[in-house]
C-alpha atoms as a PDB file:
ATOM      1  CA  UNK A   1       1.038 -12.225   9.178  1.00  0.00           C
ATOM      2  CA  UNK A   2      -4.029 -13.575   7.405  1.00  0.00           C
ATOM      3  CA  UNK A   3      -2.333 -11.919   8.643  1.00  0.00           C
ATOM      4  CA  UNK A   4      -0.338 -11.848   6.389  1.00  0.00           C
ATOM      5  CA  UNK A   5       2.855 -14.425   5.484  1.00  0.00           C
ATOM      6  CA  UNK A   6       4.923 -14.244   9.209  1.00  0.00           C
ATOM      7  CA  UNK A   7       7.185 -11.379   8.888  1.00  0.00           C
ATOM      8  CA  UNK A   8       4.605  -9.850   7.070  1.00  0.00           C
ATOM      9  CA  UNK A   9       2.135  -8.542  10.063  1.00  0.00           C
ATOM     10  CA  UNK A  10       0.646  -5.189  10.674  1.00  0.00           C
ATOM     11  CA  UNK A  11       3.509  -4.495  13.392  1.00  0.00           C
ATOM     12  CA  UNK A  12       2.560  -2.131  15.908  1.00  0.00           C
ATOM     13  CA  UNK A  13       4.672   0.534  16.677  1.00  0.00           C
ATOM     14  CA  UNK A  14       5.946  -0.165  20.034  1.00  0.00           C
ATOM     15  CA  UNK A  15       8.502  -1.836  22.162  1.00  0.00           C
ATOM     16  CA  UNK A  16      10.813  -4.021  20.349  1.00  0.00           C
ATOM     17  CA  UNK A  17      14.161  -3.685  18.055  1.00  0.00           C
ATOM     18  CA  UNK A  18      13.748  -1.048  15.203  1.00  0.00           C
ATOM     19  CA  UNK A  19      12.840  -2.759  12.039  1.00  0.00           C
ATOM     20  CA  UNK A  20      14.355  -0.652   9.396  1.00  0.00           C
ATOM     21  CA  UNK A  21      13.265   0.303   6.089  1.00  0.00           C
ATOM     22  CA  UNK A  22      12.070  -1.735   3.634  1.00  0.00           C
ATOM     23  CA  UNK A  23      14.507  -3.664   2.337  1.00  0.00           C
ATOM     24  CA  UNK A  24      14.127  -6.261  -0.771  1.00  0.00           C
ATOM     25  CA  UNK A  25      17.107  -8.531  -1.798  1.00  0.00           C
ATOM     26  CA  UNK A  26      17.413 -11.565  -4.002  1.00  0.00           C
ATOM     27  CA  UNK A  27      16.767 -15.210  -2.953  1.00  0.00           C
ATOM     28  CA  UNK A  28      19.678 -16.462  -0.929  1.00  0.00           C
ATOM     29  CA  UNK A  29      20.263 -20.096  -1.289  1.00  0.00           C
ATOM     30  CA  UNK A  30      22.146 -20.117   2.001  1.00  0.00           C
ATOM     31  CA  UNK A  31      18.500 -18.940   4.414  1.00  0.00           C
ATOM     32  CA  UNK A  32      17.252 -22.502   4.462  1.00  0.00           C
ATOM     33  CA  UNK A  33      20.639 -23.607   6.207  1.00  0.00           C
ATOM     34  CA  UNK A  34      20.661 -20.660   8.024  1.00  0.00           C
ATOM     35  CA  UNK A  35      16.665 -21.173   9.068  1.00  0.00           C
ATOM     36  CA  UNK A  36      18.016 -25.204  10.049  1.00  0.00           C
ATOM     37  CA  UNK A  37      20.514 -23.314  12.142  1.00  0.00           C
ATOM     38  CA  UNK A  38      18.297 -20.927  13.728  1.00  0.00           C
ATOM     39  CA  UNK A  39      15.368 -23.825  14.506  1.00  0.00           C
ATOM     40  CA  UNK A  40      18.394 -25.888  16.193  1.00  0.00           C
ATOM     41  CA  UNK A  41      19.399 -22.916  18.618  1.00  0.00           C
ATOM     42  CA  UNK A  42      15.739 -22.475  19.565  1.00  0.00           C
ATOM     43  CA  UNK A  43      14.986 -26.344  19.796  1.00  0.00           C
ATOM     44  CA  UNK A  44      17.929 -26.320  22.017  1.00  0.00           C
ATOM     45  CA  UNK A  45      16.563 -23.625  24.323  1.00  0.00           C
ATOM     46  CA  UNK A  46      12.890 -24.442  24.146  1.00  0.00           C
ATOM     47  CA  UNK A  47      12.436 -27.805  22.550  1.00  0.00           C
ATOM     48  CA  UNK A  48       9.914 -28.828  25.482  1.00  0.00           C
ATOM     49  CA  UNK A  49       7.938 -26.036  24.743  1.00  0.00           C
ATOM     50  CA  UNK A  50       7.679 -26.313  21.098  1.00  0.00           C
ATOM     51  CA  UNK A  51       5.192 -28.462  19.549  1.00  0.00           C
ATOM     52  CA  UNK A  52       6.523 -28.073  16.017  1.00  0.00           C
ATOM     53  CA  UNK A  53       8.251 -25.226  14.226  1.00  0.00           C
ATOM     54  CA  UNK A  54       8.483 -24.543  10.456  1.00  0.00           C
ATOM     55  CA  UNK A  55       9.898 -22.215   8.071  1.00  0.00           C
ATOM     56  CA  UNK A  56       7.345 -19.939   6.680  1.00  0.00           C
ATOM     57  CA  UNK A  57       7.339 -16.326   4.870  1.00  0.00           C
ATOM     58  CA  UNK A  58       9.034 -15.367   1.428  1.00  0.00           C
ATOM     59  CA  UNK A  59      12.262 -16.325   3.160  1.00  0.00           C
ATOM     60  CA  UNK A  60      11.138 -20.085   2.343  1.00  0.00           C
ATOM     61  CA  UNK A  61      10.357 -20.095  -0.981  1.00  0.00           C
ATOM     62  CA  UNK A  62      13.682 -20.501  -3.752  1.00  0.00           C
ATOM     63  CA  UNK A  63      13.515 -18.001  -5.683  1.00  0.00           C
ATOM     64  CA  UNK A  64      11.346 -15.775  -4.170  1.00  0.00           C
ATOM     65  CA  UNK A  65      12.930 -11.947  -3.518  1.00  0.00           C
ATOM     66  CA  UNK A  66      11.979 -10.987   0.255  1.00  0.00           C
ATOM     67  CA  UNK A  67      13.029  -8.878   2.871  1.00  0.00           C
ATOM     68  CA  UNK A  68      16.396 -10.587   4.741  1.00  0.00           C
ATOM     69  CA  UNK A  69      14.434 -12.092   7.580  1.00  0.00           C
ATOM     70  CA  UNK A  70      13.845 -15.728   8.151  1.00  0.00           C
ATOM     71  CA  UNK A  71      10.196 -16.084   9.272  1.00  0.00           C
ATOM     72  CA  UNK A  72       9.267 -19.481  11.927  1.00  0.00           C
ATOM     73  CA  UNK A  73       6.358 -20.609  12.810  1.00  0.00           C
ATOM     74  CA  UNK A  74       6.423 -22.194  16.092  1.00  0.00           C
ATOM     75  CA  UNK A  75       2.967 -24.168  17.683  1.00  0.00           C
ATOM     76  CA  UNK A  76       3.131 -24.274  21.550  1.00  0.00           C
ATOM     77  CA  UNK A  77       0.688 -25.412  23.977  1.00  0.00           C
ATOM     78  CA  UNK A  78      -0.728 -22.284  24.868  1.00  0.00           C
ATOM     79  CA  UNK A  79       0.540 -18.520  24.246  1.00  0.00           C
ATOM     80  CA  UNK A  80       1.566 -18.216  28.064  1.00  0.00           C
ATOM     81  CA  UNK A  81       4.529 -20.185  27.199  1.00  0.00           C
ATOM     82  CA  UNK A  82       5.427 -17.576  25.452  1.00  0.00           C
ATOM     83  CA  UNK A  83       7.096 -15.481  28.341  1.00  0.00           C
ATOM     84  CA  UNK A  84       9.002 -18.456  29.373  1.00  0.00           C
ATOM     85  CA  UNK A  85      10.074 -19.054  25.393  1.00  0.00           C
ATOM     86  CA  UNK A  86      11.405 -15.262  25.032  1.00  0.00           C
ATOM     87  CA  UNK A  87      13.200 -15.472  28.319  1.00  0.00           C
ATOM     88  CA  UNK A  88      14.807 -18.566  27.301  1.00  0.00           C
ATOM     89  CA  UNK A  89      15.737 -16.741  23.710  1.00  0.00           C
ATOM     90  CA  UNK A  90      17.164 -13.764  25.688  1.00  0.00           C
ATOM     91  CA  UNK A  91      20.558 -14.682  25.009  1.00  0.00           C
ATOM     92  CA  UNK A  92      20.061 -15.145  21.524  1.00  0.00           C
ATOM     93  CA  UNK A  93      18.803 -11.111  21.843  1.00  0.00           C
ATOM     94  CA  UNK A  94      15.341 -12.581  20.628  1.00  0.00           C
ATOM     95  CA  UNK A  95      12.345  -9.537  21.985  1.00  0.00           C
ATOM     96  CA  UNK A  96       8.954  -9.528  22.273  1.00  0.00           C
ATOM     97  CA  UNK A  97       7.015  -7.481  19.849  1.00  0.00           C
ATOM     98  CA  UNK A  98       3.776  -5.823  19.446  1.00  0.00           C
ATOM     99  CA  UNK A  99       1.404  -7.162  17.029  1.00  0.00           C
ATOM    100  CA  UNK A 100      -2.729  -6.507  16.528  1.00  0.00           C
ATOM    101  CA  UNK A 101      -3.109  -9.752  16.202  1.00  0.00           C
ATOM    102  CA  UNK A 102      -4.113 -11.661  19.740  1.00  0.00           C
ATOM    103  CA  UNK A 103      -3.619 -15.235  18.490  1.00  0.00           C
ATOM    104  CA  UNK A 104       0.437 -14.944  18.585  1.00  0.00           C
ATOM    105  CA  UNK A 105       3.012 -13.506  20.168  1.00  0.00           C
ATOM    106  CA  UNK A 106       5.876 -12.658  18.008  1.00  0.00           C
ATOM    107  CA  UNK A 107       9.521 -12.564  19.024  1.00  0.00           C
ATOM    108  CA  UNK A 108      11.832 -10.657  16.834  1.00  0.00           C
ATOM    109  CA  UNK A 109      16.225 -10.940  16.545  1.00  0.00           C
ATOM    110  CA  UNK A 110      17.512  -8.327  14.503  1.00  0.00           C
ATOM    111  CA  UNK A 111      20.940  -7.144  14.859  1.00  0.00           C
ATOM    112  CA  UNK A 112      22.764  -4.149  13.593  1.00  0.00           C
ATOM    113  CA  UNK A 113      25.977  -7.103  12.687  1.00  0.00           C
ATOM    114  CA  UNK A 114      23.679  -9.072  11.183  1.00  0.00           C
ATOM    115  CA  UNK A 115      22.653  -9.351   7.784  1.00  0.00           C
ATOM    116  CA  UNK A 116      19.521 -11.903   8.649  1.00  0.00           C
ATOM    117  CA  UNK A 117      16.937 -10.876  10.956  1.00  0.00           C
ATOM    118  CA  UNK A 118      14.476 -14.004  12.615  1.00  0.00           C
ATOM    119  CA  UNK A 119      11.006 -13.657  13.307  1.00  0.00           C
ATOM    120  CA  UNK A 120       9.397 -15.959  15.781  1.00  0.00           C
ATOM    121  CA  UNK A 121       6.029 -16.453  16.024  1.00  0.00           C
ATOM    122  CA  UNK A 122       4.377 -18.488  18.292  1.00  0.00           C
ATOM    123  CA  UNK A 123       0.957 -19.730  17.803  1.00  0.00           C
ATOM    124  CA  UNK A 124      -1.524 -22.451  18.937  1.00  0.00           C
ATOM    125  CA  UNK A 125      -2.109 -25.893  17.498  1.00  0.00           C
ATOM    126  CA  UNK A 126      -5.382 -25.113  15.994  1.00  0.00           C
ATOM    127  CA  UNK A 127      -4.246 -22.057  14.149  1.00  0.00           C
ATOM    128  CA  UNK A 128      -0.531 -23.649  13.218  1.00  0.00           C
ATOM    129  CA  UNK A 129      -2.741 -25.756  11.441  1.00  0.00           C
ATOM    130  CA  UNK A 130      -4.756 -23.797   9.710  1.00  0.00           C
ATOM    131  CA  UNK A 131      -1.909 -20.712   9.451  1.00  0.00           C
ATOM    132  CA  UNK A 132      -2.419 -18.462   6.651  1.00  0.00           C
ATOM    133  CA  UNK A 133       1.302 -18.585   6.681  1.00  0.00           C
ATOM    134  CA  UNK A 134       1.681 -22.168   5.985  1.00  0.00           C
ATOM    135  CA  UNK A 135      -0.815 -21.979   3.224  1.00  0.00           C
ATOM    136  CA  UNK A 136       0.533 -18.924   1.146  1.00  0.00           C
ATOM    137  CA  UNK A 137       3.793 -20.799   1.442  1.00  0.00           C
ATOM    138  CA  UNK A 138       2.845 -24.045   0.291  1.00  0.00           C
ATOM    139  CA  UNK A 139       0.947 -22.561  -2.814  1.00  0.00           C
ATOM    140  CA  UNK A 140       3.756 -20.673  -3.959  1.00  0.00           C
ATOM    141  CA  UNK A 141       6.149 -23.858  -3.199  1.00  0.00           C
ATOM    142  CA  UNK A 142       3.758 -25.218  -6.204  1.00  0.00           C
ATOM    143  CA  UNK A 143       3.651 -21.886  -8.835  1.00  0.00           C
ATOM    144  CA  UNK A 144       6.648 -20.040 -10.306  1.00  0.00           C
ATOM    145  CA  UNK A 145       4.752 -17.695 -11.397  1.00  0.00           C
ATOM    146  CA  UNK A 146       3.079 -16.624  -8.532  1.00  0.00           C
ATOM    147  CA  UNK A 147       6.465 -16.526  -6.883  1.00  0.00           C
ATOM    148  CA  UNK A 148       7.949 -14.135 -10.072  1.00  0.00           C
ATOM    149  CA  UNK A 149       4.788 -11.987  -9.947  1.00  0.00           C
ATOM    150  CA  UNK A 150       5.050 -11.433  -5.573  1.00  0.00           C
ATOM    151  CA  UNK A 151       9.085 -10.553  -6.235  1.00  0.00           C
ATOM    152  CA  UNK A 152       7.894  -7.922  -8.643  1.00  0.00           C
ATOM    153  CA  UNK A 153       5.264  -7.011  -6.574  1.00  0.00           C
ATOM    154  CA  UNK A 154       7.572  -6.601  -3.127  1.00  0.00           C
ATOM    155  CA  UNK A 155      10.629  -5.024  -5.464  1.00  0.00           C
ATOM    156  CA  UNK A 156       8.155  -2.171  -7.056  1.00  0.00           C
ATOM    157  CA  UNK A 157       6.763  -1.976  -3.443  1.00  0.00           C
ATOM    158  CA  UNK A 158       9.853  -1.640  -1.763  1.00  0.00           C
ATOM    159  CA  UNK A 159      10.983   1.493  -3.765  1.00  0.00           C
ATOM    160  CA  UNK A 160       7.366   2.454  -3.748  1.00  0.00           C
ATOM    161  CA  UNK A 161       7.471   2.899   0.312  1.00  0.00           C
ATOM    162  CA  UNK A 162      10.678   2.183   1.732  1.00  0.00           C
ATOM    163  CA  UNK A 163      10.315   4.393   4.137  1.00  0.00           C
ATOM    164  CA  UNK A 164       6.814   3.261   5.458  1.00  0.00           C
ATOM    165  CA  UNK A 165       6.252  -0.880   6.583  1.00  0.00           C
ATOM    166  CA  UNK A 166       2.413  -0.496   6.998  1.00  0.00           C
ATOM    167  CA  UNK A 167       2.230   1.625   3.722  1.00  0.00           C
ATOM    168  CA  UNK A 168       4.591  -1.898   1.745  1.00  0.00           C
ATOM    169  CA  UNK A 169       2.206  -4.182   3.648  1.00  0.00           C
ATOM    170  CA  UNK A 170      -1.281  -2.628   3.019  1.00  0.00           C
ATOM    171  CA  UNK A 171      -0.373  -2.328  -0.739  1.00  0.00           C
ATOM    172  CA  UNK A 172       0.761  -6.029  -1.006  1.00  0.00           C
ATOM    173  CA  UNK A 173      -2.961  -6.886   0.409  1.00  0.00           C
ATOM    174  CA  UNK A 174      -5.260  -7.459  -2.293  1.00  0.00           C
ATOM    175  CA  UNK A 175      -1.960  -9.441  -4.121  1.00  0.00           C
ATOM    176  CA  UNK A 176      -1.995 -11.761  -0.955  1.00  0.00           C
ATOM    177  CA  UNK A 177      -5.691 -11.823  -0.439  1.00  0.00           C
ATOM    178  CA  UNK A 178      -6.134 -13.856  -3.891  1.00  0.00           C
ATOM    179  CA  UNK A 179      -3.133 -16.236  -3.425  1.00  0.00           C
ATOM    180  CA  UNK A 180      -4.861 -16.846  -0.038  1.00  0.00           C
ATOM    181  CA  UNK A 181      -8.342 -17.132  -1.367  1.00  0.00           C
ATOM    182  CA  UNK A 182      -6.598 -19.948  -4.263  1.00  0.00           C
ATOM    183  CA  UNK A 183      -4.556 -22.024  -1.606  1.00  0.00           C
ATOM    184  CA  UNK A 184      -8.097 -21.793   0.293  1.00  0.00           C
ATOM    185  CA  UNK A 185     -10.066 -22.985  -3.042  1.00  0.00           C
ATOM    186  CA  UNK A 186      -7.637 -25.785  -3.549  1.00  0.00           C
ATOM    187  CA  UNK A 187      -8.054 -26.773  -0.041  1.00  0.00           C
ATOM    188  CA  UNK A 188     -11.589 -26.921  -0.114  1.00  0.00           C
ATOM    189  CA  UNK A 189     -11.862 -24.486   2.211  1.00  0.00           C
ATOM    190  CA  UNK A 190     -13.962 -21.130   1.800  1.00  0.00           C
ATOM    191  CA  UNK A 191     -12.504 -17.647   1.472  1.00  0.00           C
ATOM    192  CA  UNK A 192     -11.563 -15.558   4.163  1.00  0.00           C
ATOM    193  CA  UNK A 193     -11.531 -11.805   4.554  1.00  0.00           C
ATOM    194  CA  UNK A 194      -7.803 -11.159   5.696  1.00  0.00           C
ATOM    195  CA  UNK A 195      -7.719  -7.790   7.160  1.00  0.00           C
ATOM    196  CA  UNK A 196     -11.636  -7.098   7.963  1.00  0.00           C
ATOM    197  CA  UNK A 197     -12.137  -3.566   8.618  1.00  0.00           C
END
């Protein structure tokens, strides 16, 4: 969400607002103020919930072309504050979602007035820490070129399947499996399968 990058998931079809099509814009300079913005609404709301909330997802990374929608990262204590996080979101029209993942919940805000959509996922410490999220980010916060090369990728994507979210995010996989597997490397960590069959 590695799932892939946050925003990124295998989203289940399901309750929740509609996502769209695919849509793939330019970087906007103005999403990290608008992300600060966002993170001070929610810390408002649910700061004594929240452990520590970042911005993750293509959103986060100048330059970068993405989809409009400003991915978080949010550690809690445990995923059953998650019911008392979304209620306290309500009023910000923040809804659960359905993912396949069971180590998040994920808590979506997209509005028809809107032109930036939030995604919200909540996660424990121990996999904040290690997030796949957090990692993809940070490598591509250190190469332009990877960050060229995933615009490209997402752009040709975008037209490829614009009509089909699992379709963009399946063929985006093996793309996102090797940045993973080189933030991983340079970690000293070992590889990971993302998606396992």
């Amino acid at each position: 969400m590695l799932s892939l990058p946050a925003g990124e998931d295998r989203l289940q079809h399901g309750e929740g607002p509609s996502l769209g099509p695919v849509e793939i814009v330019r970087y906007d300079p103005r999403w990290p103020e608008i992300y600060r913005a966002e993170r001070e609404a929610i810390l408002a709301r649910c700061g004594s919930l929240i452990l520590e909330i970042e911005h993750v997802g293509s959103t986060a990374i100048p330059g970068c072309a993405a989809k409009p929608v400003i991915d978080m990262m949010a550690a809690v204590r445990s995923l059953e504050d998650g019911s008392l996080i979304a209620a306290r979101l309500r009023d910000r029209d923040y809804r659960e979602h359905g993912t396949d993942m069971d180590d998040r919940l994920l808590l979506l805000r997209h509005s028809g007035s809107e032109a930036t959509g939030f995604h919200l996922h909540l996660v424990d410490p121990g996999r904040f820490t290690a997030s796949h999220e957090r990692l993809m980010r940070d490598h591509l916060l250190s190469d332009a070129a990877a960050v060229r090369a995933y615009g490209a990728l997402k752009r040709r994507l975008a037209r490829t399947h614009r009509e089909d979210r699992e379709a963009y995010t399946r063929a985006k996989t093996a793309f996102i499996q090797q940045l993973i597997d080189q933030a991983r490397a340079e970690r000293g960590m070992p590889p990971i399968e993302l998606w396992p069959e």
